[in-house]
Protein backbone atom coordinates (compact mmCIF):
# COMPACT_ATOMS: atom_id res chain seq x y z
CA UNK A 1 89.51 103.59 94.08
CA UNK A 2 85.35 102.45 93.88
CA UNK A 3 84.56 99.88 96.03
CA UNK A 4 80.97 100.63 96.53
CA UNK A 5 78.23 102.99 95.07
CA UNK A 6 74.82 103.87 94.93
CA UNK A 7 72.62 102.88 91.60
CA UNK A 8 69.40 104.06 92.23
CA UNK A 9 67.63 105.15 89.12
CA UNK A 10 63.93 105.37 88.58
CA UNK A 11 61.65 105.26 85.96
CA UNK A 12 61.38 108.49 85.19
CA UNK A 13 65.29 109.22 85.83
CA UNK A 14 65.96 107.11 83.48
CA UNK A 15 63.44 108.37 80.66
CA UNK A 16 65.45 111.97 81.28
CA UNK A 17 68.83 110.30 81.42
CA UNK A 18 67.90 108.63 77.92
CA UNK A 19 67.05 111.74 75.96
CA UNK A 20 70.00 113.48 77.47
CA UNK A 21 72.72 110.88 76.40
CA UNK A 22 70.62 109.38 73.73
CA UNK A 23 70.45 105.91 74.02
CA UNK A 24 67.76 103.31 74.00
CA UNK A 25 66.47 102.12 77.46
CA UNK A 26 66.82 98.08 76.63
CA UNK A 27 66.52 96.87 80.25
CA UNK A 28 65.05 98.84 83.39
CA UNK A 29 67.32 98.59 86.04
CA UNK A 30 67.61 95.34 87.92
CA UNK A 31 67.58 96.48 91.07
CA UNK A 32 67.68 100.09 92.93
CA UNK A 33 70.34 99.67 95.08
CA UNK A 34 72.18 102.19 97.91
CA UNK A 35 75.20 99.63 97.88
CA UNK A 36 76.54 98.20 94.83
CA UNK A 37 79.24 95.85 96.10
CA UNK A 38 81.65 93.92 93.61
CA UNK A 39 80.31 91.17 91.77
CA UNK A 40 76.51 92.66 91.55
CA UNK A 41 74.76 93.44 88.56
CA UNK A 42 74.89 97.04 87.46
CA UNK A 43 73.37 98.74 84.44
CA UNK A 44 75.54 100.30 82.29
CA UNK A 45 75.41 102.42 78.54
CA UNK A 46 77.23 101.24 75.50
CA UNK A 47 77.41 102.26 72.52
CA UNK A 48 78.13 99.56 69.50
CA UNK A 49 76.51 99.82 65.46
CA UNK A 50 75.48 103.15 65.84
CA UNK A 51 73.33 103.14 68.52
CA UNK A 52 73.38 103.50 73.07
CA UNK A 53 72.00 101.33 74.80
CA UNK A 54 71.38 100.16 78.59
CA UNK A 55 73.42 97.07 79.42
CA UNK A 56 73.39 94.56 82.72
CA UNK A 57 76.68 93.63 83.34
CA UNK A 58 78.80 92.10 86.54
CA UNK A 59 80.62 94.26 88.32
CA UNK A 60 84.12 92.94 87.96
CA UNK A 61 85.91 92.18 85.01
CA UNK A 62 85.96 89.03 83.46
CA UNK A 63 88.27 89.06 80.28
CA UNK A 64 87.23 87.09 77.41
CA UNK A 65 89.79 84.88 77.35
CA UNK A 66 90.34 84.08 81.17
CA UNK A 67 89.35 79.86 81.24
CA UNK A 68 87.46 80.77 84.29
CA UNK A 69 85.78 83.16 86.56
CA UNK A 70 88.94 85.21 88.62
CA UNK A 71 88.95 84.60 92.10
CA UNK A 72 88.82 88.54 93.56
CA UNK A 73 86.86 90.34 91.20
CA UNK A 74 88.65 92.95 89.15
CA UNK A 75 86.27 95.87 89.86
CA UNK A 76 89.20 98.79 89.29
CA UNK A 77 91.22 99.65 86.46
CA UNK A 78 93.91 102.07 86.87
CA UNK A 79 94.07 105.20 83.74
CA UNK A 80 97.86 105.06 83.76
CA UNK A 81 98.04 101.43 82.68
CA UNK A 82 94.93 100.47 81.03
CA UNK A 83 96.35 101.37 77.35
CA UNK A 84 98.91 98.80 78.12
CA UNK A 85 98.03 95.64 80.43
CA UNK A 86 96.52 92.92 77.68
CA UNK A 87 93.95 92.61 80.45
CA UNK A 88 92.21 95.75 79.76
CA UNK A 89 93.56 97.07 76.34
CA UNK A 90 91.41 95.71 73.63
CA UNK A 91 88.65 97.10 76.09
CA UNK A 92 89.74 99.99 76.22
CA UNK A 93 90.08 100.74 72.84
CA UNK A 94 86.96 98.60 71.63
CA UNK A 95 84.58 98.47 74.65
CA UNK A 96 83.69 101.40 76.62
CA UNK A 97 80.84 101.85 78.73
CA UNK A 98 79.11 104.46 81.39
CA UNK A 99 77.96 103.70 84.85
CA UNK A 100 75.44 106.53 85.84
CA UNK A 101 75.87 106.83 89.70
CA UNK A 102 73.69 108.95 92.31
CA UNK A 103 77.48 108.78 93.96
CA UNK A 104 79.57 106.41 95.71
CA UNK A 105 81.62 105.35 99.19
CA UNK A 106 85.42 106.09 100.44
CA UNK A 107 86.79 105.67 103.65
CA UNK A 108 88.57 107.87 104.87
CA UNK A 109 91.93 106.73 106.65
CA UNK A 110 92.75 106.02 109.31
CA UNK A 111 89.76 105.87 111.17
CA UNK A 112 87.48 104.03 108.43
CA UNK A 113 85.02 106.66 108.73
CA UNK A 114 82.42 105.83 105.69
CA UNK A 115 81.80 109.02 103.21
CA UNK A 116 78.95 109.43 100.34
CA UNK A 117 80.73 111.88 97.90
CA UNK A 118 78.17 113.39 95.42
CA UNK A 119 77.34 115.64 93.16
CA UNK A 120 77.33 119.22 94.17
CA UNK A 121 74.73 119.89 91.76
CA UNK A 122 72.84 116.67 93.43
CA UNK A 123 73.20 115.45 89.42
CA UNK A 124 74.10 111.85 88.54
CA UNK A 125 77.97 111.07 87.86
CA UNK A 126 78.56 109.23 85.01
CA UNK A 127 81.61 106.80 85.93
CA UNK A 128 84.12 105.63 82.75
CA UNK A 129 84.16 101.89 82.65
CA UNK A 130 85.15 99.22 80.05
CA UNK A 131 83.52 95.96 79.95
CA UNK A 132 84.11 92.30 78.06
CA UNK A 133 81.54 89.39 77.49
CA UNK A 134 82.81 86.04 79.24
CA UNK A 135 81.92 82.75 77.55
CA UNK A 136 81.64 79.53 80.61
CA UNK A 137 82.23 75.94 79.68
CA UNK A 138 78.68 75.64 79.54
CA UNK A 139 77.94 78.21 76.90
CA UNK A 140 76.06 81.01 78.94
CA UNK A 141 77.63 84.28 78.49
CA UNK A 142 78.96 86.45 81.46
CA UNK A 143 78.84 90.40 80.16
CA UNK A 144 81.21 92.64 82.62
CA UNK A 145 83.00 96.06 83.58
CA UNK A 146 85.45 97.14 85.63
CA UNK A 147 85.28 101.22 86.24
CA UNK A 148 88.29 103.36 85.44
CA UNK A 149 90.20 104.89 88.20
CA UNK A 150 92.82 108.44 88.41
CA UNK A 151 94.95 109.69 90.89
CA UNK A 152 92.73 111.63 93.32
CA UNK A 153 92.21 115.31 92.73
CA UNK A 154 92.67 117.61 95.63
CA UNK A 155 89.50 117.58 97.34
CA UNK A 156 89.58 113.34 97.26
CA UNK A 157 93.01 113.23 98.33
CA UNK A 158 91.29 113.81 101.80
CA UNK A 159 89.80 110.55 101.97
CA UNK A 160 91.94 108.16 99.12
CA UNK A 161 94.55 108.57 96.61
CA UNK A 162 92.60 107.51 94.22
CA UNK A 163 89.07 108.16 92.86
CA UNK A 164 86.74 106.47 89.72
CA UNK A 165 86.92 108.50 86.55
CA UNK A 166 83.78 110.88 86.54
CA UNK A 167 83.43 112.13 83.18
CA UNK A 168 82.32 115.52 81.81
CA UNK A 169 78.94 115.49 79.59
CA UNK A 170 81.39 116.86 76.82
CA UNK A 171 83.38 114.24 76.82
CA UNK A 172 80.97 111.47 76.62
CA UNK A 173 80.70 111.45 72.92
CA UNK A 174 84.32 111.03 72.35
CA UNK A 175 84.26 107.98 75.27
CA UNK A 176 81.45 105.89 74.34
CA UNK A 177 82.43 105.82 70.69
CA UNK A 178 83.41 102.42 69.67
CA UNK A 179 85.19 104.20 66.62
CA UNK A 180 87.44 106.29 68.30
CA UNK A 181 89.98 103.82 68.79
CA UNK A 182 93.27 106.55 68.79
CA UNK A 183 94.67 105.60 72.46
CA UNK A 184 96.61 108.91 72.54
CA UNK A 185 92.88 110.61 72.11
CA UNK A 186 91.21 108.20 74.71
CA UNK A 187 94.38 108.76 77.43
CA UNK A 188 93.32 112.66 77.08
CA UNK A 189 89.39 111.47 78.70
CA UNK A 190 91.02 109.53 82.08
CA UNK A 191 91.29 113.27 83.65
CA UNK A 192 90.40 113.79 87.61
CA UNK A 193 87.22 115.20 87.78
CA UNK A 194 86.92 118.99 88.98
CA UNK A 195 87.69 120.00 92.25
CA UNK A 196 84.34 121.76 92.50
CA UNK A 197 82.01 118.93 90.84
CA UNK A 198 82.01 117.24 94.40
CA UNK A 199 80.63 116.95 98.15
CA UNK A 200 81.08 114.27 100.61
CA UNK A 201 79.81 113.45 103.97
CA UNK A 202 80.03 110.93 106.60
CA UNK A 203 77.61 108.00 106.57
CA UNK A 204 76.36 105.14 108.85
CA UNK A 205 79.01 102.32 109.12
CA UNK A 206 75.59 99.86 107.97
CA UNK A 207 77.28 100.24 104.11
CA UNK A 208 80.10 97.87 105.14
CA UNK A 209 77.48 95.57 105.44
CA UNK A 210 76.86 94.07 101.60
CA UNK A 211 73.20 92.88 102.85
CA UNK A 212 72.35 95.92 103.68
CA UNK A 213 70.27 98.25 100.87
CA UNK A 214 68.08 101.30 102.06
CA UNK A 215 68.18 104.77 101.43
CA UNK A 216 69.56 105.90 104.96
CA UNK A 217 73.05 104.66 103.77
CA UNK A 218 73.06 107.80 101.71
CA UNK A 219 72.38 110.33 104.45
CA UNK A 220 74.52 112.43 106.36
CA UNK A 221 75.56 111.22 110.07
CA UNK A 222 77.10 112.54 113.29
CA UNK A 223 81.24 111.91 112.79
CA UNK A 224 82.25 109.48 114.91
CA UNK A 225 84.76 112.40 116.44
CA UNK A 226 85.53 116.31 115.74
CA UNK A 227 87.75 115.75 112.54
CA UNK A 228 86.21 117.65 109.99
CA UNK A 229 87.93 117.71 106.35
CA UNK A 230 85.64 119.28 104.25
């Protein structure tokens, strides 16, 4: 599963990250945070009338046609069923977007133990999502994502059976293009990433606290005992 990352783009990150995916930088990130929790505003790249674009949307799902806001926030989607719950499958054929990620959080079980898994290239990861705008009572709109999740590969399996779908620059293309609608295509993109694309480590047990946003969270720590996994 994803059920915290890190979102910490700069300026000039992003400037890079825009000529490399080509899209248009619309917004500049709200906020550069070490600990995205549900229901905080990420930025995200779509892709709709022939051009990419940065997005701000809610992180957790709110379909279009729910009457009101869901009471737990659906920040996961799981690959196998996405291309058939009516929650998510207009989404996922219509409205796909990216979440570019410095990395994000698992626990590993049973002890709870906190890990930041990365790239081993120390690159961003560029996380599969699909999103939907919400219209309130009121008439303010609500634009949101939930991120795509697999079974875990090998080297996750360690921590979680499951992990977010971290896509490979060659298949981005195929992903963010609102024309590709073939769902037997699309079901060939929600792959595990790699085995060798990652690296985790323990962190301080501060990211289980949502108020809590600095750049320590990140860094490696003592385990709290002698298990080592990886």
């Amino acid at each position: 599963m994803c059920g915290r990352f890190a979102q910490v783009i700069k300026h000039d990150q992003l400037q890079k990250l825009s000529k490399e995916l080509k899209f248009r930088i619309t917004t500049d990130q709200l906020e550069l945070s070490y600990n995205v929790a549900p229901t905080q505003p990420v930025m995200a790249i779509v892709a709709k009338d022939g051009l990419r674009y940065t997005g701000v949307f809610r992180w957790g799902l709110v379909p279009s046609w729910m009457k009101e806001l869901p009471k737990t926030a659906i920040i996961n989607v799981r690959a196998e069923s996405i291309h058939e719950k009516p929650s998510f499958k207009a989404s996922f054929i219509r409205r796909r977007t990216i979440v570019p990620v410095n990395g994000f959080y698992e626990w590993r079980h049973p002890d709870k133990t906190p890990h930041f898994i990365h790239s081993a290239k120390d690159d961003l990861l560029y996380l599969g999502a699909i999103y939907d705008v919400w219209e309130s009572n009121d008439g303010s709109y609500l634009p949101s994502l939930g991120i795509i999740t697999t079974a875990a590969n090998d080297f996750m399996s360690k921590l979680h059976h499951r992990m977010p779908l971290i896509l490979n620059d060659s298949d981005i293309d195929a992903f963010l293009d609102p024309q590709n609608q073939d769902i037997k295509n699309l079901r060939t993109l929600l792959q595990p990433a790699s085995e060798h694309l990652l690296l985790a480590h323990p962190v301080s047990r501060d990211v289980n606290k949502v108020s809590v946003n600095a750049a320590y969270l990140i860094e490696e720590v003592k385990p709290d005992n002698q298990l080592e996994i990886f």
